[in-house]
C-alpha atoms as a PDB file:
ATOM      1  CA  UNK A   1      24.308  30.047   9.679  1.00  0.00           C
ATOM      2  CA  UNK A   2      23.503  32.264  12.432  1.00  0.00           C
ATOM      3  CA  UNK A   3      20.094  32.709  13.632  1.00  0.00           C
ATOM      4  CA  UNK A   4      19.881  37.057  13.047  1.00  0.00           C
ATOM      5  CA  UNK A   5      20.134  35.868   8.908  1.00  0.00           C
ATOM      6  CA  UNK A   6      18.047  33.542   9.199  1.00  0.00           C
ATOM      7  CA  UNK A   7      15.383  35.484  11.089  1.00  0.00           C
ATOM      8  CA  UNK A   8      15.790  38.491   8.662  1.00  0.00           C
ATOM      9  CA  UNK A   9      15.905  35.965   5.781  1.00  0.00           C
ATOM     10  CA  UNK A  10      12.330  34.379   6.564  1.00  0.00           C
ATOM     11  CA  UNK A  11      11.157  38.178   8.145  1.00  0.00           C
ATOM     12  CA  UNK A  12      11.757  39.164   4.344  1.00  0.00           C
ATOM     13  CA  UNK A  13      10.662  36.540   2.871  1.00  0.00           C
ATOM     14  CA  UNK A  14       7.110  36.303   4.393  1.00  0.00           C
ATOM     15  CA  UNK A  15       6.828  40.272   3.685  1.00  0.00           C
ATOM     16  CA  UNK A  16       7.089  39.401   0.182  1.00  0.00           C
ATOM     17  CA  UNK A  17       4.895  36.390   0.225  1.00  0.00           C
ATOM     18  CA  UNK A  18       2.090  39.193   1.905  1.00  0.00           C
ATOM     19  CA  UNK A  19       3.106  41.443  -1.796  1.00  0.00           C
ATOM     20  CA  UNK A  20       2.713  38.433  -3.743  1.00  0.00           C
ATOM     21  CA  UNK A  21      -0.535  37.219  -2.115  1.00  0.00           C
ATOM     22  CA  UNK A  22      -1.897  40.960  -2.423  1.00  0.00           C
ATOM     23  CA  UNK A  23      -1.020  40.809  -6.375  1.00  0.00           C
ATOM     24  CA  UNK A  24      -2.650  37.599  -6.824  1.00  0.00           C
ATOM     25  CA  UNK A  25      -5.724  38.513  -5.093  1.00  0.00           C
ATOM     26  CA  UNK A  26      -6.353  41.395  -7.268  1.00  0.00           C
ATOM     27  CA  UNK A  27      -4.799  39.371 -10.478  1.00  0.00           C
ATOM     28  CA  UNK A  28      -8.102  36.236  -9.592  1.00  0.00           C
ATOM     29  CA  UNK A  29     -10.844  39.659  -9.424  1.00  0.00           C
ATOM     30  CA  UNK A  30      -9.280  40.759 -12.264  1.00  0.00           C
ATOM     31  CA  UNK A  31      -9.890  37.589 -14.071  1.00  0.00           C
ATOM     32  CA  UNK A  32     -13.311  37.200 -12.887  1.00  0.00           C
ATOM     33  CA  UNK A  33     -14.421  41.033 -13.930  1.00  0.00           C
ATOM     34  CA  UNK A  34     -12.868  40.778 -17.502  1.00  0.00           C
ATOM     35  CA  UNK A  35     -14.660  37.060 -18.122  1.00  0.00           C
ATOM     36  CA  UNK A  36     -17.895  38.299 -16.742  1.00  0.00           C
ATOM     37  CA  UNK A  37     -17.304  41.576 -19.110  1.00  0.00           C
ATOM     38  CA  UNK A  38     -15.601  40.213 -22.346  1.00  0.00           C
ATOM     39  CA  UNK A  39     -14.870  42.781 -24.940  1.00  0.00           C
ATOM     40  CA  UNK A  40     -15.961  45.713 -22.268  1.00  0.00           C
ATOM     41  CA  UNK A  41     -12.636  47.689 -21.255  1.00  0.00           C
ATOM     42  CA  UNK A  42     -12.318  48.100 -17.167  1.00  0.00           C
ATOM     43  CA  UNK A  43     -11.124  50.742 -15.279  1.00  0.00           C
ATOM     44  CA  UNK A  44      -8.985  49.799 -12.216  1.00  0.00           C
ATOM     45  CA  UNK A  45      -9.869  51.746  -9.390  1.00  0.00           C
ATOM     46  CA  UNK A  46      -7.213  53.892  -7.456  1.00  0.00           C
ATOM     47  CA  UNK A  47      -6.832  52.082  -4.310  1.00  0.00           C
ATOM     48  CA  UNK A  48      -6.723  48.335  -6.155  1.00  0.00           C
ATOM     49  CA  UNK A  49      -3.962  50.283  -8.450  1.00  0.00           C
ATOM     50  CA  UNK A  50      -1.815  51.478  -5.265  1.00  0.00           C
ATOM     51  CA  UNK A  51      -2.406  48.625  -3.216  1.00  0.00           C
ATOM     52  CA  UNK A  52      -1.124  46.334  -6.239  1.00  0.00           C
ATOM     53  CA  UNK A  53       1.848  49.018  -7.039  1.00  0.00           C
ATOM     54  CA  UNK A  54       3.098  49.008  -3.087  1.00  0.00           C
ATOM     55  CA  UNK A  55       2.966  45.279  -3.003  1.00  0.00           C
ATOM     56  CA  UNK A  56       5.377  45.193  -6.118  1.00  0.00           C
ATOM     57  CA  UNK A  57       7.368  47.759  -4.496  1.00  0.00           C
ATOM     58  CA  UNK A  58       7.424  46.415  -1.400  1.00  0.00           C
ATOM     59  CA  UNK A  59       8.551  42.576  -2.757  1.00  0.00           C
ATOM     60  CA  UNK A  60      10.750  44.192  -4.960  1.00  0.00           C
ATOM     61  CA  UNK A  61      12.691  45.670  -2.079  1.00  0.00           C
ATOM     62  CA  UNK A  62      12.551  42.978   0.218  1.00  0.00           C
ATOM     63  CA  UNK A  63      14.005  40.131  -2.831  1.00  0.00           C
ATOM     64  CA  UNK A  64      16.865  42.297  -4.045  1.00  0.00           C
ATOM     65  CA  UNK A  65      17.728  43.075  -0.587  1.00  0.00           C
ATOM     66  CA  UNK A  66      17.635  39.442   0.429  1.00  0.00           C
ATOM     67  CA  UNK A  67      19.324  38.437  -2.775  1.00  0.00           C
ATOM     68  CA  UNK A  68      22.385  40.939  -1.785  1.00  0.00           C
ATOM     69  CA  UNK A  69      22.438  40.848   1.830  1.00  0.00           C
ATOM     70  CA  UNK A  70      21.512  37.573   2.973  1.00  0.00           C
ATOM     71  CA  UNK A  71      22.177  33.860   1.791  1.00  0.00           C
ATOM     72  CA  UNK A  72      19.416  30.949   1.414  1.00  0.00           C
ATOM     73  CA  UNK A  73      19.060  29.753   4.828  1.00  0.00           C
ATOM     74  CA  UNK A  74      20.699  26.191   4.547  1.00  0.00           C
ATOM     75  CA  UNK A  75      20.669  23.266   7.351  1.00  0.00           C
ATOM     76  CA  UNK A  76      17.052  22.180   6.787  1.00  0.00           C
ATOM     77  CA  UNK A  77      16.597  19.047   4.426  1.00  0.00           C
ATOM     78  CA  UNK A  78      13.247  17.779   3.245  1.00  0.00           C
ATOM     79  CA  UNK A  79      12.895  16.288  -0.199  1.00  0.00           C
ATOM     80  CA  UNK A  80       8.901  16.686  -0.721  1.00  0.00           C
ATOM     81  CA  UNK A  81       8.233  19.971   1.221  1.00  0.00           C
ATOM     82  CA  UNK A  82      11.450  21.261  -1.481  1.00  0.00           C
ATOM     83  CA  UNK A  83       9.257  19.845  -4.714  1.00  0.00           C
ATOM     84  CA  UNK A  84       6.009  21.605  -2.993  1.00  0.00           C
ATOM     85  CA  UNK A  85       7.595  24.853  -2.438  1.00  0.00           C
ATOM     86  CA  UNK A  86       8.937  24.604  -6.232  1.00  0.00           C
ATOM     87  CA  UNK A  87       5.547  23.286  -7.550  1.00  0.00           C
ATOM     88  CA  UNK A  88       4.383  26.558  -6.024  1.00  0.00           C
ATOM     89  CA  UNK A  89       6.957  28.781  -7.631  1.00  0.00           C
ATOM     90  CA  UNK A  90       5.577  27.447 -11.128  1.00  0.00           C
ATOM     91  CA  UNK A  91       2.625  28.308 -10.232  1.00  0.00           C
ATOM     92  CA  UNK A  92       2.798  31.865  -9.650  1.00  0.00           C
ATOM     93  CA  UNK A  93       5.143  32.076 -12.581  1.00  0.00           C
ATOM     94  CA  UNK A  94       1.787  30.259 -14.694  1.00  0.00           C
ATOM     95  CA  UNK A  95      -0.318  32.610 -13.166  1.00  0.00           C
ATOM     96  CA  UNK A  96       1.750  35.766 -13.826  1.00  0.00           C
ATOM     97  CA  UNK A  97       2.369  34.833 -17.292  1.00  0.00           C
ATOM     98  CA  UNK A  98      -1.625  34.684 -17.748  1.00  0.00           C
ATOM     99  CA  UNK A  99      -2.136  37.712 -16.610  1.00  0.00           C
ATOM    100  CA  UNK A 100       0.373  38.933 -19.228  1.00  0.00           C
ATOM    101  CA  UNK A 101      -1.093  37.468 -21.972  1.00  0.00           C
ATOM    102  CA  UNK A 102      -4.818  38.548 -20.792  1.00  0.00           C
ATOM    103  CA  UNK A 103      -4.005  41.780 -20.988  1.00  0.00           C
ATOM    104  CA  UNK A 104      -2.106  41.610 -24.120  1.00  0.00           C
ATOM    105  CA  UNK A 105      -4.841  39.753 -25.679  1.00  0.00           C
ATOM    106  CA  UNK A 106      -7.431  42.144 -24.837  1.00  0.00           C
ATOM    107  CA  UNK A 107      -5.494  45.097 -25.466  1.00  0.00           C
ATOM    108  CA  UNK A 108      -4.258  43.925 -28.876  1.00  0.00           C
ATOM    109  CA  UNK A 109      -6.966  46.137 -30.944  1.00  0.00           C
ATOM    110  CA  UNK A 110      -4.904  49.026 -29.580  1.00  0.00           C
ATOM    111  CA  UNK A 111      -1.857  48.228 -30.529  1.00  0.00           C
ATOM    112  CA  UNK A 112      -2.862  48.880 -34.181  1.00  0.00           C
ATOM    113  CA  UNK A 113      -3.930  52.087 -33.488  1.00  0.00           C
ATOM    114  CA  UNK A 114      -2.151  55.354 -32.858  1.00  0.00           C
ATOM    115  CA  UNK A 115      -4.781  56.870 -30.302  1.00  0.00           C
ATOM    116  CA  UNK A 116      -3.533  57.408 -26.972  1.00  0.00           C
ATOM    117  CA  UNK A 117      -0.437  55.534 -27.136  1.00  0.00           C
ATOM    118  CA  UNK A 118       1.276  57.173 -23.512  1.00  0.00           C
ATOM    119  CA  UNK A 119      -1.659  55.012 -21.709  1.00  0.00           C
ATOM    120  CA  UNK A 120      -1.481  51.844 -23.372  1.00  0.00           C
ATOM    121  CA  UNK A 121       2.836  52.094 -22.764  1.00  0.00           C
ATOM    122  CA  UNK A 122       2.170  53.326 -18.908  1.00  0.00           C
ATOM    123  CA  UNK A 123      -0.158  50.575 -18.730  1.00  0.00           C
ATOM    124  CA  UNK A 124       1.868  47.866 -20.340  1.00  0.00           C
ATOM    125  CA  UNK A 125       5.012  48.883 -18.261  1.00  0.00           C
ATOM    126  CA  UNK A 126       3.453  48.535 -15.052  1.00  0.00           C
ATOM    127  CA  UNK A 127       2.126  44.799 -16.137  1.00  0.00           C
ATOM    128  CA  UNK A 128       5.555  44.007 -16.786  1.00  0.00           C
ATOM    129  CA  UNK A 129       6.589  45.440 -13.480  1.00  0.00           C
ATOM    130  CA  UNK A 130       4.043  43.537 -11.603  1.00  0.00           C
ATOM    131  CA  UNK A 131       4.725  40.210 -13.573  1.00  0.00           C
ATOM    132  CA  UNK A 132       8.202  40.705 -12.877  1.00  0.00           C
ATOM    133  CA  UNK A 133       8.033  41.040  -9.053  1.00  0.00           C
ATOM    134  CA  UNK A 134       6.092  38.140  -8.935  1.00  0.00           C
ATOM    135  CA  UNK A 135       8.507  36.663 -11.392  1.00  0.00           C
ATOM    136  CA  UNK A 136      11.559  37.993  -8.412  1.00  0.00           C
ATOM    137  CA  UNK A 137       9.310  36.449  -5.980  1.00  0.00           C
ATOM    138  CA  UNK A 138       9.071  32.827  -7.806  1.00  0.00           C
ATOM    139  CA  UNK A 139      13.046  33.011  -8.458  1.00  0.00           C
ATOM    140  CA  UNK A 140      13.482  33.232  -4.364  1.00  0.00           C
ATOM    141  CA  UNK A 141      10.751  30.121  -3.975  1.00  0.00           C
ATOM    142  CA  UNK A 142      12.814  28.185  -6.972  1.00  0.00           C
ATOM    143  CA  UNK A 143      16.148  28.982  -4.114  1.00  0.00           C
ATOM    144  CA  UNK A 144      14.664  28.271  -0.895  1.00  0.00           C
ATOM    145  CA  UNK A 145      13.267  24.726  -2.709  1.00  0.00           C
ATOM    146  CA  UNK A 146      17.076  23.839  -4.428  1.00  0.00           C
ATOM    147  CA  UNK A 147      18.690  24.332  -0.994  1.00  0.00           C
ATOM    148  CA  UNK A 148      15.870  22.279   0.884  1.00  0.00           C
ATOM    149  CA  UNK A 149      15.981  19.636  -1.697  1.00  0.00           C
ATOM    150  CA  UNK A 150      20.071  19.459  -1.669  1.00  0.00           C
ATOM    151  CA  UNK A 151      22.226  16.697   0.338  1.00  0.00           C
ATOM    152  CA  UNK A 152      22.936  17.402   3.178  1.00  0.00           C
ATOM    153  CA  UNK A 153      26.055  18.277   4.093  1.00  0.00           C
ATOM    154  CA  UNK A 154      28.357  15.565   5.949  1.00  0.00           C
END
């Protein structure tokens, strides 16, 4: 593989690393606040909610235009930094799943009810948006891992 893929490949790739790293930061406040104030509904603030919605945005445009544009860098063989860089994709997968059911479990009470159902679907669609850009970015982690981990080529 030429080196211009390769550069754009990894240029992409650490841009959505930066999204993924901005969700997660917000995601580990998030869990703090809500543990510190069980039961108590919380309001995100405006900046955390753009900052959180650019980052998926932002990932989101940088994996599917990786995925279409630009193979998995191949040529580079290592066994244990593969397994690490899997491990890791697991791990944001765990952590993104958590988050879902967090927020399911403590908005559950309003799922019963017929109140202000437009906020509770605006809110639950953007969860699923943000868990699934973190899911896109663990997908691309699960890649880069397989083709480090593979034979190499004789």
């Amino acid at each position: 593989m030429t080196q211009r893929p390769v550069l754009a490949y990894t240029l992409l790739l650490i841009v959505q690393t930066a999204c993924a790293l901005v969700i997660l930061f917000h995601i580990h406040i998030a869990f703090r606040v809500l543990v510190a104030h069980i039961g108590e509904q919380q309001m995100l603030p405006t900046d955390i909610l753009i900052q959180i919605c650019v980052a998926a945005l932002l990932g989101q445009f940088c994996y599917w235009s990786r995925l279409y544009r630009l193979p998995v860098p191949t040529g580079f063989h290592s066994l244990a930094l593969g397994h690490l860089l899997a491990f890791a994709a697991r791990l944001g997968a765990i952590v993104g799943g958590a988050l879902a059911s967090l927020y399911f479990l403590r908005h559950l009470p309003e799922l019963t009810k017929l109140g202000d159902g437009f906020s509770l679907v605006w809110r639950s669609g953007l969860l699923l948006a943000i868990v699934f850009a973190l899911y896109c970015y663990t997908l691309e982690l699960e890649r880069l891992a397989a083709a480090w981990q593979a034979d190499p080529e004789h």
